[in-house]
Protein backbone atom coordinates (compact mmCIF):
# COMPACT_ATOMS: atom_id res chain seq x y z
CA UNK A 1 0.00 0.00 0.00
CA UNK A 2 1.51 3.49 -1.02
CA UNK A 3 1.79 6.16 1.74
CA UNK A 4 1.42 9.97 0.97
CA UNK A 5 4.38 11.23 3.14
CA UNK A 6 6.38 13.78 -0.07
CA UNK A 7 10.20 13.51 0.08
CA UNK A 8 11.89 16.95 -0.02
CA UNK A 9 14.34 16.86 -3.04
CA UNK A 10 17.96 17.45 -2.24
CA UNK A 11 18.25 20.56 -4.43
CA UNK A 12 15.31 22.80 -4.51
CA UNK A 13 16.76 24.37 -7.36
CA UNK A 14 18.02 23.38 -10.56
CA UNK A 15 21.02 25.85 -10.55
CA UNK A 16 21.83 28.75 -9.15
CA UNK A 17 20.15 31.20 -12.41
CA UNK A 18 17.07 29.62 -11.81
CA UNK A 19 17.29 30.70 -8.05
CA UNK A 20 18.39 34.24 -9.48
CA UNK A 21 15.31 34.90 -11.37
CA UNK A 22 13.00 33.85 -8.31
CA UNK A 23 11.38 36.28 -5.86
CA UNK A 24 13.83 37.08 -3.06
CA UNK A 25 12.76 38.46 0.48
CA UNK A 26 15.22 38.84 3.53
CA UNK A 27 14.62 38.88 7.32
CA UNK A 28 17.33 40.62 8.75
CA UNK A 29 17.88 40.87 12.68
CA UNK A 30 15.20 38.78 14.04
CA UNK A 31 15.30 36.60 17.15
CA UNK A 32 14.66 32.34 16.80
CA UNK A 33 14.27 30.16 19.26
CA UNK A 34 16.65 28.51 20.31
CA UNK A 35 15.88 26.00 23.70
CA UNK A 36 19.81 25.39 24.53
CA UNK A 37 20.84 29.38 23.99
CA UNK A 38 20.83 31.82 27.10
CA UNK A 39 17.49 32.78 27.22
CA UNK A 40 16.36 30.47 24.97
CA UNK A 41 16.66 32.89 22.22
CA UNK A 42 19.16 33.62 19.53
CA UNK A 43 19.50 36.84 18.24
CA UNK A 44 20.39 39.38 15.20
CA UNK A 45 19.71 36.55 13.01
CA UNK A 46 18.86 36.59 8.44
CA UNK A 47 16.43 34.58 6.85
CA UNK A 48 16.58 34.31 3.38
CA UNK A 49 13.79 33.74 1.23
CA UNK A 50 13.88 32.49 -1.82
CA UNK A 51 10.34 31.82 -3.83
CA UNK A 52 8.52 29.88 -1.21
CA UNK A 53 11.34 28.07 0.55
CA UNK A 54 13.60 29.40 3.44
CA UNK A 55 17.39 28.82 1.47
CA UNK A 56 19.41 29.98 4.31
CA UNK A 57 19.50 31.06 8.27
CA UNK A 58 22.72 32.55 9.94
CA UNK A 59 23.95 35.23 11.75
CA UNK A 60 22.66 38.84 10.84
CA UNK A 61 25.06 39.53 7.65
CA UNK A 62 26.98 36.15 7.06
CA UNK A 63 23.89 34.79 4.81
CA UNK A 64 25.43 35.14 0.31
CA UNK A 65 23.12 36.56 -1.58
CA UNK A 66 22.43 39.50 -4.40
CA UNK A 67 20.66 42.76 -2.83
CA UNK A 68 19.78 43.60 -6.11
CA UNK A 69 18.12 40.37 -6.38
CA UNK A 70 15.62 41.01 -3.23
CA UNK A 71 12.59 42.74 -3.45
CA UNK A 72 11.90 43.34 0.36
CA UNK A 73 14.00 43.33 3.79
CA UNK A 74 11.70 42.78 6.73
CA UNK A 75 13.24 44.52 9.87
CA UNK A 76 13.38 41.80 12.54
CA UNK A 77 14.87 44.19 15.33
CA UNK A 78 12.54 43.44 18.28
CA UNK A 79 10.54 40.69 16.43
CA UNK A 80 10.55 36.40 17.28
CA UNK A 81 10.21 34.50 14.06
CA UNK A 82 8.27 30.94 14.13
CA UNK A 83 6.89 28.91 11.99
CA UNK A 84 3.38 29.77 11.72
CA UNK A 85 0.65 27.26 13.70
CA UNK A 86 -1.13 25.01 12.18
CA UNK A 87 -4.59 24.36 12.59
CA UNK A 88 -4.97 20.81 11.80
CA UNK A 89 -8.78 20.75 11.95
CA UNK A 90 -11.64 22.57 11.45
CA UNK A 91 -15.08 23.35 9.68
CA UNK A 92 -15.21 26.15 7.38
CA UNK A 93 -18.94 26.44 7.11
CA UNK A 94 -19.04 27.33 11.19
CA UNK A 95 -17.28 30.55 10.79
CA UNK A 96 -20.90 32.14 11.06
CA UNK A 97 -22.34 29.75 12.96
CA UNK A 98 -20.65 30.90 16.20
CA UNK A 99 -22.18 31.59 19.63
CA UNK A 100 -25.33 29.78 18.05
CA UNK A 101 -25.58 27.16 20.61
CA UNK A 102 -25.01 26.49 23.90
CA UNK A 103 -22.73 23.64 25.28
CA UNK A 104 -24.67 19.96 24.50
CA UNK A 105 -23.40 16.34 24.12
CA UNK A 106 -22.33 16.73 20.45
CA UNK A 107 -24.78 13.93 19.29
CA UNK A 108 -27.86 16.98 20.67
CA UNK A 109 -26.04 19.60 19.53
CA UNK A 110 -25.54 18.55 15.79
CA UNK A 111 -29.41 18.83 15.55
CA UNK A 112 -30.24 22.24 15.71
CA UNK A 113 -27.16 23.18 13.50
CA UNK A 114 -28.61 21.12 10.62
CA UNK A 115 -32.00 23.18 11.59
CA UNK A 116 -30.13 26.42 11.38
CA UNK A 117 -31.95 28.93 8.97
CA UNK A 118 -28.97 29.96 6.86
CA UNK A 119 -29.41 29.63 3.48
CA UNK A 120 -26.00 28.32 2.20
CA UNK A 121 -25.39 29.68 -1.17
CA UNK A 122 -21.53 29.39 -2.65
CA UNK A 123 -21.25 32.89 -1.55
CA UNK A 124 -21.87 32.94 1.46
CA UNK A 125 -19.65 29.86 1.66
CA UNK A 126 -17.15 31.89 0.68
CA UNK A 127 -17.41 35.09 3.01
CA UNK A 128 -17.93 31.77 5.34
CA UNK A 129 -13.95 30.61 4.77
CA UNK A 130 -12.38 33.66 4.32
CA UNK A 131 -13.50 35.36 7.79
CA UNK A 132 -12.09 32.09 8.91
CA UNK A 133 -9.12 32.94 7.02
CA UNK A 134 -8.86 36.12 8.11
CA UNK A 135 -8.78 35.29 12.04
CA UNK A 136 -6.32 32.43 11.84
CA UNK A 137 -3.87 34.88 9.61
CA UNK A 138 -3.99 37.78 11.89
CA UNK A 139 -3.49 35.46 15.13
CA UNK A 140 -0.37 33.54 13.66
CA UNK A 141 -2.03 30.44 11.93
CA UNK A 142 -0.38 30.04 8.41
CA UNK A 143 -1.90 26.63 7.19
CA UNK A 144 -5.19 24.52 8.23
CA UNK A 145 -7.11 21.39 7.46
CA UNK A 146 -10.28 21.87 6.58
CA UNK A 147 -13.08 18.86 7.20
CA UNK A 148 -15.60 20.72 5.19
CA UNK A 149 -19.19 19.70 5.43
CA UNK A 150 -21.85 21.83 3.96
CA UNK A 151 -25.95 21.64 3.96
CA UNK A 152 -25.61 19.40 0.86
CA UNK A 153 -23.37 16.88 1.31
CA UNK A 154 -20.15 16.76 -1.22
CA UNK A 155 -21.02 19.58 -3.88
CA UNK A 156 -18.96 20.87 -6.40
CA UNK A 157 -20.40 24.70 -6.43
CA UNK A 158 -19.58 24.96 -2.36
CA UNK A 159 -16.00 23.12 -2.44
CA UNK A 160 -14.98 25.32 -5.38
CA UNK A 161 -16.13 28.40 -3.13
CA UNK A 162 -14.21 27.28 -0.19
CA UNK A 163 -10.72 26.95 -2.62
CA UNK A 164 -11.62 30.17 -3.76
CA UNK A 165 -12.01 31.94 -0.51
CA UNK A 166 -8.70 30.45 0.62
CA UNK A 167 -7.00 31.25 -2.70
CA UNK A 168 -8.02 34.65 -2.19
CA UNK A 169 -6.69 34.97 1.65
CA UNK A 170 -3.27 33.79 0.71
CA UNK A 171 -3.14 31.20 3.60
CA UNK A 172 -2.46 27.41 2.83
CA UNK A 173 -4.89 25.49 3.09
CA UNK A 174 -5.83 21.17 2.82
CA UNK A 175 -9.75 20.75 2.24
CA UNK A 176 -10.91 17.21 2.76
CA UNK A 177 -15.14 17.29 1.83
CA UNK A 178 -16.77 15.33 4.67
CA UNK A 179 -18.42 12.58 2.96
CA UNK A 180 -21.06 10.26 5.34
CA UNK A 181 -23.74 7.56 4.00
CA UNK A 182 -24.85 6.82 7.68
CA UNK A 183 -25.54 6.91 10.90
CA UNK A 184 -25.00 4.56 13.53
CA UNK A 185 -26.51 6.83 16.37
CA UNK A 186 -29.45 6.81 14.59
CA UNK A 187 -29.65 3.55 13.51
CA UNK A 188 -29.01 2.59 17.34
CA UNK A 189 -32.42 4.55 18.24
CA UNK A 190 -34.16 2.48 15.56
CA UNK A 191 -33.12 -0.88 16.83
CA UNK A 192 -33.80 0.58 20.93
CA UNK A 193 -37.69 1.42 19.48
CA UNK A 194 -37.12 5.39 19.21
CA UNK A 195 -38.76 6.96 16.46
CA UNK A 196 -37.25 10.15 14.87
CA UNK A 197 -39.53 12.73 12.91
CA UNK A 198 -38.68 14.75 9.63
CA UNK A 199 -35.58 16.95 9.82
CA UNK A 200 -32.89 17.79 7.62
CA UNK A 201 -30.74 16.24 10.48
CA UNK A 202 -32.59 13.22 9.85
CA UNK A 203 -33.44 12.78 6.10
CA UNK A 204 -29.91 14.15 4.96
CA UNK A 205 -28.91 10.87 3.31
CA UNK A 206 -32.11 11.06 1.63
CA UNK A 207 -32.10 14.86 0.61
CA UNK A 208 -28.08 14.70 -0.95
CA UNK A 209 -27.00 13.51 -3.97
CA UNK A 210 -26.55 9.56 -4.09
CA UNK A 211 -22.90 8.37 -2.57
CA UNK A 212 -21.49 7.30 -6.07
CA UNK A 213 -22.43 11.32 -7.27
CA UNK A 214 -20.69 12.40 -4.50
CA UNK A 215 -18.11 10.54 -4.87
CA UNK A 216 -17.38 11.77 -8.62
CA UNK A 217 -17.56 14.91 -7.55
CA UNK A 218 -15.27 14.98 -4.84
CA UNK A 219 -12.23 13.19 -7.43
CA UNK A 220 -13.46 16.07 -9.96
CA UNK A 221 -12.58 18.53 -6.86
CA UNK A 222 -9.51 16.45 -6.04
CA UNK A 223 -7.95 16.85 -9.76
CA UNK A 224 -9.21 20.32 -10.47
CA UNK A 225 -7.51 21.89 -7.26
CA UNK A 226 -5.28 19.77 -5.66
CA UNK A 227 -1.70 21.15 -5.02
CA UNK A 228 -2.66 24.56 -7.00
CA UNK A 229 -1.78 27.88 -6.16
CA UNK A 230 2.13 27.49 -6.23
CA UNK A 231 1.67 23.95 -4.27
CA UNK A 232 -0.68 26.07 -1.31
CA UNK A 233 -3.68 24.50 -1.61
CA UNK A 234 -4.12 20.74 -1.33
CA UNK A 235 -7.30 18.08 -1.63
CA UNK A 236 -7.85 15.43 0.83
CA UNK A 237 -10.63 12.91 1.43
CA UNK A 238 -12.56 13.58 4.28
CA UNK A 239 -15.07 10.76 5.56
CA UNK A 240 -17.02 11.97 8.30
CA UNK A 241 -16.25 9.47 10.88
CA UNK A 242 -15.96 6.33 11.25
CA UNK A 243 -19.59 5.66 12.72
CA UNK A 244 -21.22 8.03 9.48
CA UNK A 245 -19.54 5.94 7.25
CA UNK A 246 -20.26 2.49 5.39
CA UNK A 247 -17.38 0.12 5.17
CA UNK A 248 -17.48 0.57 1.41
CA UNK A 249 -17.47 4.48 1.63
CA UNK A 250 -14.22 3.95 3.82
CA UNK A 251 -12.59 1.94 1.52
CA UNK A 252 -13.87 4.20 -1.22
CA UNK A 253 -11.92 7.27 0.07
CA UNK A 254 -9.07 5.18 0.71
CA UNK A 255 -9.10 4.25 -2.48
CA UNK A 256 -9.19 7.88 -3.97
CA UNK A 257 -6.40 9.01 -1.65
CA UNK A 258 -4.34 6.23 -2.07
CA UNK A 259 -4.64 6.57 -6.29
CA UNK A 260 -3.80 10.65 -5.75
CA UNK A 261 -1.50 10.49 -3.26
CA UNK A 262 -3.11 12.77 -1.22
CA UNK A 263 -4.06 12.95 2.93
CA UNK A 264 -7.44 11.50 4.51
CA UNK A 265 -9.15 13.09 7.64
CA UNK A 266 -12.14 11.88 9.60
CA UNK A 267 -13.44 12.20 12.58
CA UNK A 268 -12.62 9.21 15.56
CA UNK A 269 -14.41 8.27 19.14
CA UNK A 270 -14.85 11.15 19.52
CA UNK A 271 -17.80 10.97 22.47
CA UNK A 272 -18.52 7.63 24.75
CA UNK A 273 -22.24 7.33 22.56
CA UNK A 274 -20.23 7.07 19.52
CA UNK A 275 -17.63 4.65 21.05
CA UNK A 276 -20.40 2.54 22.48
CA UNK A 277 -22.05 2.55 19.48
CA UNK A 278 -19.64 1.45 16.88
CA UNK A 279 -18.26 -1.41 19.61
CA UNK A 280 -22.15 -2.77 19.30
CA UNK A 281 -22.67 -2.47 15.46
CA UNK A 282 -19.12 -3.03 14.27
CA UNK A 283 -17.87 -5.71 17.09
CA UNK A 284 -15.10 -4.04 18.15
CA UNK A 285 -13.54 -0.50 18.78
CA UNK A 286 -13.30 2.54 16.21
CA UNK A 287 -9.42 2.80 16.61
CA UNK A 288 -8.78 -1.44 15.90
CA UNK A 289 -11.50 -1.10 13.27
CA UNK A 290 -9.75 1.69 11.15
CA UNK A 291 -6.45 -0.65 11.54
CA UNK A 292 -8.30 -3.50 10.14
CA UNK A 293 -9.77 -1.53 7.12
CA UNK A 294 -5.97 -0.38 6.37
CA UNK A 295 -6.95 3.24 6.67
CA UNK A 296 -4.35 4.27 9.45
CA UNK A 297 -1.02 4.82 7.61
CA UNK A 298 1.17 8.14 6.84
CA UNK A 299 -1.07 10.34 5.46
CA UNK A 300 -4.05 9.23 7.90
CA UNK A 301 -5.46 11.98 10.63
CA UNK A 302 -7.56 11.71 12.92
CA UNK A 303 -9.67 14.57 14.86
CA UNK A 304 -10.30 13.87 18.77
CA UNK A 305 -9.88 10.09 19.22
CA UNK A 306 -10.69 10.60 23.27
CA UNK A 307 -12.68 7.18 23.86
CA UNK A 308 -9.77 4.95 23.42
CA UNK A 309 -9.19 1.24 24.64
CA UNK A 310 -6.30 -0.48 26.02
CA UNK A 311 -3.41 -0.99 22.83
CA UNK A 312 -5.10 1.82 20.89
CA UNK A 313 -2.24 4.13 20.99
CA UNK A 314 0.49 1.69 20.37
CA UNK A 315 -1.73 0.65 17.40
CA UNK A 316 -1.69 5.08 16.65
CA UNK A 317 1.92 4.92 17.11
CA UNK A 318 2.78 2.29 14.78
CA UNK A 319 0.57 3.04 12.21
CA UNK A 320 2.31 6.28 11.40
CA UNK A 321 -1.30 8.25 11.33
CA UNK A 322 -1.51 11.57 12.58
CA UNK A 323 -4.26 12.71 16.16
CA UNK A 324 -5.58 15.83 15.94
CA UNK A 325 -6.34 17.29 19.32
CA UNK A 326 -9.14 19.92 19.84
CA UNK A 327 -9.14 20.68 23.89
CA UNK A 328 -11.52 23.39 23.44
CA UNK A 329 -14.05 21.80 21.76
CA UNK A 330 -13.93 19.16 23.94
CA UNK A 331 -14.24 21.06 26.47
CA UNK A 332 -17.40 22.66 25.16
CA UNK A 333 -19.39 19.77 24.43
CA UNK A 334 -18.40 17.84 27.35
CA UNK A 335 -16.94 14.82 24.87
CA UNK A 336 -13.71 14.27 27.09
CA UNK A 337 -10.11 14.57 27.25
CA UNK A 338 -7.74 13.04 24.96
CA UNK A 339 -4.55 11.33 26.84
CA UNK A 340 -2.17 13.45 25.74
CA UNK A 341 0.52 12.66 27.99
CA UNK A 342 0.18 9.06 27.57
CA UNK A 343 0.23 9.47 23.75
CA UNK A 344 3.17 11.78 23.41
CA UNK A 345 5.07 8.97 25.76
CA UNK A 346 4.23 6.39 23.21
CA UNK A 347 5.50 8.00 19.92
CA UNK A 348 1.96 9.14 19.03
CA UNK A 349 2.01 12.03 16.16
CA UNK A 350 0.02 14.75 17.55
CA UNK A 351 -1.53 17.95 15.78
CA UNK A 352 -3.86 20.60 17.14
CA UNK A 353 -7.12 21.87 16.29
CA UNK A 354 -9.50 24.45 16.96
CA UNK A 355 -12.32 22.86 15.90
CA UNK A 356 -15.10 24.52 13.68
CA UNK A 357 -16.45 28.05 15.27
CA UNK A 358 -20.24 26.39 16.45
CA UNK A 359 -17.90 24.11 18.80
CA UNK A 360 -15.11 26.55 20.03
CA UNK A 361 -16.34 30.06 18.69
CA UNK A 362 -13.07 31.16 17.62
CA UNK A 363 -10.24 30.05 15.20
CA UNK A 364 -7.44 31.48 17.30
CA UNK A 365 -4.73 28.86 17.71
CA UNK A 366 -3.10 30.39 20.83
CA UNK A 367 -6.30 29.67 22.47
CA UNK A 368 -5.59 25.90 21.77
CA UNK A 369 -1.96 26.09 23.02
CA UNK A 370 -2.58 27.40 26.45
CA UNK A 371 -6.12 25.24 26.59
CA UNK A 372 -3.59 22.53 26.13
CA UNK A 373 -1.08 23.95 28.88
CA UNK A 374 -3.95 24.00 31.16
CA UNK A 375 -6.57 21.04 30.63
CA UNK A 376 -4.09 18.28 31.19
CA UNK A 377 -2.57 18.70 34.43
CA UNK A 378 -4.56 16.58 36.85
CA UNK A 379 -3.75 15.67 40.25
CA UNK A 380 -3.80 11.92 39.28
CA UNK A 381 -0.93 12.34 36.21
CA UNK A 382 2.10 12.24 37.71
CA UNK A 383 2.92 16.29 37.29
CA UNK A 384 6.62 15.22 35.52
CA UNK A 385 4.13 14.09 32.62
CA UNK A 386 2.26 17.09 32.17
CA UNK A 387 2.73 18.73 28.70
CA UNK A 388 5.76 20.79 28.43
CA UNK A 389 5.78 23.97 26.21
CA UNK A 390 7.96 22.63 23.92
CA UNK A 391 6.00 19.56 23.49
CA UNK A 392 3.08 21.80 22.74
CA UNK A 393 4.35 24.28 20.27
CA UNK A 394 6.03 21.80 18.25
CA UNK A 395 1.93 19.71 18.20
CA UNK A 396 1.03 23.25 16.76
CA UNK A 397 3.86 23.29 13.66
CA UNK A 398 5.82 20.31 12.84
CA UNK A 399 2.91 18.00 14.25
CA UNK A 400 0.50 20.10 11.65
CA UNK A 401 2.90 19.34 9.27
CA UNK A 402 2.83 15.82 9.48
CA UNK A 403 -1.18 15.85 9.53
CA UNK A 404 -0.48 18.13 5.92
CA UNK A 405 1.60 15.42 4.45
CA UNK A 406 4.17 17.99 4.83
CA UNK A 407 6.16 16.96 7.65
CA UNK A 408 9.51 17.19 5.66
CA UNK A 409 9.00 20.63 4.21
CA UNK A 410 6.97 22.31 7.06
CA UNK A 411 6.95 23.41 10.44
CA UNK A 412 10.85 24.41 10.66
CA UNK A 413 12.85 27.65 10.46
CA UNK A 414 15.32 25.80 8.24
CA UNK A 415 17.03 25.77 4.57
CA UNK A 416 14.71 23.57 2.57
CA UNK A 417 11.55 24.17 4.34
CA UNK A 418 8.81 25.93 2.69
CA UNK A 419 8.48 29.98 4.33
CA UNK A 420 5.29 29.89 6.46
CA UNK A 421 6.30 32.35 9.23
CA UNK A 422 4.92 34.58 12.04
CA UNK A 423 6.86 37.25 12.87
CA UNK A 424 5.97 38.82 16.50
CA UNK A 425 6.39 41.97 18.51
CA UNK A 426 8.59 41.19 21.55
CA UNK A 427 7.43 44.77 22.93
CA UNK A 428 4.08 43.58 23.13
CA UNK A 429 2.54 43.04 26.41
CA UNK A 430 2.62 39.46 26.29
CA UNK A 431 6.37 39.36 26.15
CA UNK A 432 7.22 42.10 28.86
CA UNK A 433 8.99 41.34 31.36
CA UNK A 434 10.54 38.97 28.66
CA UNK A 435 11.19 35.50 30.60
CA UNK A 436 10.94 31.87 29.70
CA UNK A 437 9.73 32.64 25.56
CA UNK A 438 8.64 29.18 25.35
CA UNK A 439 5.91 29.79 28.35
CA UNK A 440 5.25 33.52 27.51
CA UNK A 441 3.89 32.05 24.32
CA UNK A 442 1.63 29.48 25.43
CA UNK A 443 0.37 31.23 28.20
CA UNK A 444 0.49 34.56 28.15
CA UNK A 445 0.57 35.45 24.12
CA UNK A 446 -3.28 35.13 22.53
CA UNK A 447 -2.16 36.29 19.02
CA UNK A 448 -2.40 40.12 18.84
CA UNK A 449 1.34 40.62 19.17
CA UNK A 450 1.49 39.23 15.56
CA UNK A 451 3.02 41.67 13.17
CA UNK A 452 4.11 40.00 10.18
CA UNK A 453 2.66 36.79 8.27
CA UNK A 454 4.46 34.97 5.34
CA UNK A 455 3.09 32.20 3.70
CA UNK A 456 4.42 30.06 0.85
CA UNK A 457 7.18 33.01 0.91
CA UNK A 458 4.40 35.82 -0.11
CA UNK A 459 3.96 38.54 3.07
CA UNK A 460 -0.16 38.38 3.43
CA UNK A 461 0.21 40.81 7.24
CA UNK A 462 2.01 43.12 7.68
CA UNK A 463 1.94 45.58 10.87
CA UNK A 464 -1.03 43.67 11.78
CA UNK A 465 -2.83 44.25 8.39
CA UNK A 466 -4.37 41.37 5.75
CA UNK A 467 -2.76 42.84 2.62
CA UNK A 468 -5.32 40.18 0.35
CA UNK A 469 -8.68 40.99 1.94
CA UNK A 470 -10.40 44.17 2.56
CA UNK A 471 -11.29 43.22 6.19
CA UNK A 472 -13.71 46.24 6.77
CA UNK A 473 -15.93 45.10 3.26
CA UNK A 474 -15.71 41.70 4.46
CA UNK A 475 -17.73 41.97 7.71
CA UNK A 476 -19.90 44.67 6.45
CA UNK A 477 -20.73 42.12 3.40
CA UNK A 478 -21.43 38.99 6.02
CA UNK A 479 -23.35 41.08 7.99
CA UNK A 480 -25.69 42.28 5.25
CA UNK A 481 -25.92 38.77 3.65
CA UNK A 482 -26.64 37.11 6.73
CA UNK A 483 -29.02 39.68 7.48
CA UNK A 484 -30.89 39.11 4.25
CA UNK A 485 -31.08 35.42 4.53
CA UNK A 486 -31.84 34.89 8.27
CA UNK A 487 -35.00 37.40 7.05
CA UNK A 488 -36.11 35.53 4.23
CA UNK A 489 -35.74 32.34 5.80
CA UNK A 490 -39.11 30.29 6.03
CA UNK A 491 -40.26 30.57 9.96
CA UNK A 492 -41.44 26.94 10.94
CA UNK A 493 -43.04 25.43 13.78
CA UNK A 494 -42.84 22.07 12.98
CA UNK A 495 -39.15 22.02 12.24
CA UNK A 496 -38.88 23.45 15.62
CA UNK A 497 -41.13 20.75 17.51
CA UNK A 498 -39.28 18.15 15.44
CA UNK A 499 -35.94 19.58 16.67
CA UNK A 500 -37.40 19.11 20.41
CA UNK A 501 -38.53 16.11 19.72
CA UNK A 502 -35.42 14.59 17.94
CA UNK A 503 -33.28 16.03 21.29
CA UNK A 504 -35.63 14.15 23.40
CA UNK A 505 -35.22 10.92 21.45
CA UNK A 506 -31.29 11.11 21.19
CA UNK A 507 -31.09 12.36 24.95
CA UNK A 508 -33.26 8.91 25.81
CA UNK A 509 -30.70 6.81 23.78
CA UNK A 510 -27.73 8.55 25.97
CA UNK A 511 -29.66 7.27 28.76
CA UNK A 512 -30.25 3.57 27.56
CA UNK A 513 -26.68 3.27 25.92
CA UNK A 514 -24.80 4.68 28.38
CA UNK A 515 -26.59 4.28 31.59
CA UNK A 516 -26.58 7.61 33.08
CA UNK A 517 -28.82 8.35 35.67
């Protein structure tokens, strides 16, 4: 079986005319980290750009190049340099469905957001992605994974909107389409004698296009777009989760990814229901189950994986697949905590997430770092195993990385890797008095001393500014559109009282599965 991980050639460049005639840019006198330094910094330090790769780091004015070759110099005097976070999932569609719903067992809350009264067209899709965009840019995040559902399953006119929108922004971006034929929560009420009315939560299968459609869509979407915009903007498959997906669909999307060479994301135990679930319809657990299909390999990521059983994570480990932790959204809908400490001690490859903006209400990834600083230190984990900053920070870029399929071109400050960079202000607040850099920046830093973005070597902020997107026009446009269609949406009672009534149902199920009191 082939594996997606892409091998860095030796010589990025044929020769050195080649690298001539290329867009230079130069960082000159900026601070690195640097753990084994005084201070854990290094200072007065170059970075040369060349295209969208970093081609050389050194001391401030050691670095060969031509001036009259480089179209900017970025002053790094006062400024840390990192590679820029990674948000390793999310759901585009949620950037305006924040604040919409209070905290519920996710299996509750998905109903009302299928009930919501938007009416998705492409573009609002779009204004949708790029206000996403726009947040994770200005708070430091230069790349993200997006598990993009939308009201009508895998269509073409709403994933070319959402490559669009991120096109436009300038950040990079790896869309996997959530694909789902089914529902084993569902199908669990059925069999426990629970009847569930009308709802586009519950006749979705029924109102999309038939799997095989979306299926030819999503390899149109995957050959139209997939490693465009100067290599920025990648196509993955995306089945929802393993408990909203038929073993054929599974195998299916492997199939695609496997032919492409491209990434798969889905969603993984992510709640006890669904855990308890898929062990009574599928005879064993979610994580085992995946192994046996063949889907966990290089290449492979999986978002939340919290309900776990014993071997799971030496089974993560060796597979080579990638967990995507979201402690906020856990956090929000109650689903649990992900062992992070016990991963990370078994060679578990760990990303971070924010989540989409119904479950976390913001795509700010310095949220997630100190959320992970703070959520796993518990009396009963030995406190020598509680995450370290490093440990964190490097989940946020090289651990990305590796969800990208980019783990040996991302996530470094290093000749060879591709130039996705934050550049911060170390006279901001969050850096004064300047101590440990490695904890001022998962706990005291929440992305507003960002100054400068690069991604893919092109400067998108600067001074705090989106140079690509007209931020002002932006809002005022999503709040007139939203305006417009939350007006014109049909008022009805009986998707309401179907809503209540499908929460009841699923709520009794929670109590029969799970035997809460």
């Amino acid at each position: 079986m082939q594996t997606i991980t892409r091998v860095q050639p030796h010589n990025i460049y044929e020769d050195e005319q080649q690298r001539a005639n290329l867009r230079q840019l130069l960082i000159r006198g900026c601070t690195l980290l640097a753990p084994d330094e005084p201070g854990k910094l290094l200072h007065d330090q170059d970075i040369l750009i060349v295209d969208r790769y970093i081609v050389a780091v050194g001391p401030s004015g050691t670095l060969s190049f031509n001036p009259m070759r480089v179209e900017r110099v970025i002053t790094g005097k006062n400024r840390l340099v990192l590679p820029g976070l990674i948000n390793a999932h999310t759901h585009s569609l949620e950037n305006l469905l924040k604040a919409t719903s209070p905290s519920l067992p996710l299996e509750l809350w998905l109903v009302p957001l299928f009930g919501d009264a938007l009416e998705w067209s492409p573009h609002l899709v779009y204004l949708s992605t790029l206000l996403g965009a726009l947040e994770m840019l200005k708070t430091g995040t230069t790349a993200v994974l997006d598990h993009l559902w939308t009201s009508a399953g895998v269509a073409g006119k709403y994933l070319d909107a959402t490559m669009h929108a991120y096109h436009d922004a300038g950040i990079r971006a790896a869309v996997a389409p959530s694909i789902e034929d089914r529902d084993l929560v569902l199908e669990a009420g059925l069999r426990y004698g629970l009847r569930f009315p009308s709802h586009p939560f519950t006749d979705r299968f029924r109102d999309w296009e038939p799997i095989a459609t979306q299926l030819e869509v999503l390899e149109q979407f995957i050959t139209d777009w997939d490693d465009s915009a100067n290599g920025r903007l990648r196509c993955f498959t995306g089945p929802s989760g393993i408990h909203w997906c038929s073993p054929g669909l599974l195998e299916a999307c492997l199939n695609l990814s496997e032919r492409y060479q491209t990434g798969m994301h889905l969603h993984a135990v992510e709640t006890e229901l669904q855990a308890a679930v898929i062990r009574e319809a599928l005879g064993q657990g979610g994580i085992r189950y995946l192994e046996q299909m063949g889907m966990l390999r290089p290449g492979t990521s999986l978002a939340h994986t919290i309900w776990l059983e014993p071997g799971d994570l030496n089974i993560l480990a060796r597979s080579g697949a990638t967990v995507v932790h979201n402690p906020i959204s856990n956090l929000r809908l109650g689903s649990g905590r992900f062992p992070l400490s016990d991963a990370l001690d078994q060679g578990v490859t760990v990303a971070l997430g924010s989540d989409g903006s119904a479950s976390n209400d913001r795509q700010n990834m310095f949220d997630v770092l100190k959320q992970t600083g703070l959520m796993h230190n518990l009396p009963h984990i030995d406190y020598h195993k509680w995450p370290q900053p490093d440990d964190i920070l490097q989940a946020a870029t090289h651990g990305g990385a590796t969800a990208l399929g980019l783990s040996s071109e991302l996530g470094r400050i290093e000749e060879q890797q591709l130039a996705d960079l934050i550049l911060l202000d170390l006279d901001a607040d969050a850096f004064v008095p300047l101590r440990d850099p490695y904890l001022h920046l998962i706990y005291c830093e929440h992305g507003t001393a960002i100054d400068s973005v690069i991604v893919n070597g092109e400067i998108v902020v600067e001074q705090g500014k989106l140079l690509n997107v007209d931020e002002a026009a932006l809002r005022q446009e999503i709040r007139d559109q939203c305006r417009f269609a939350l007006a014109h949406a049909p008022t009805s009672q009986t998707l309401v009282a179907h809503t209540n009534e499908i929460l009841a149902q699923l709520d009794k199920l929670r109590h029969l599965i799970l035997q809460k009191d």
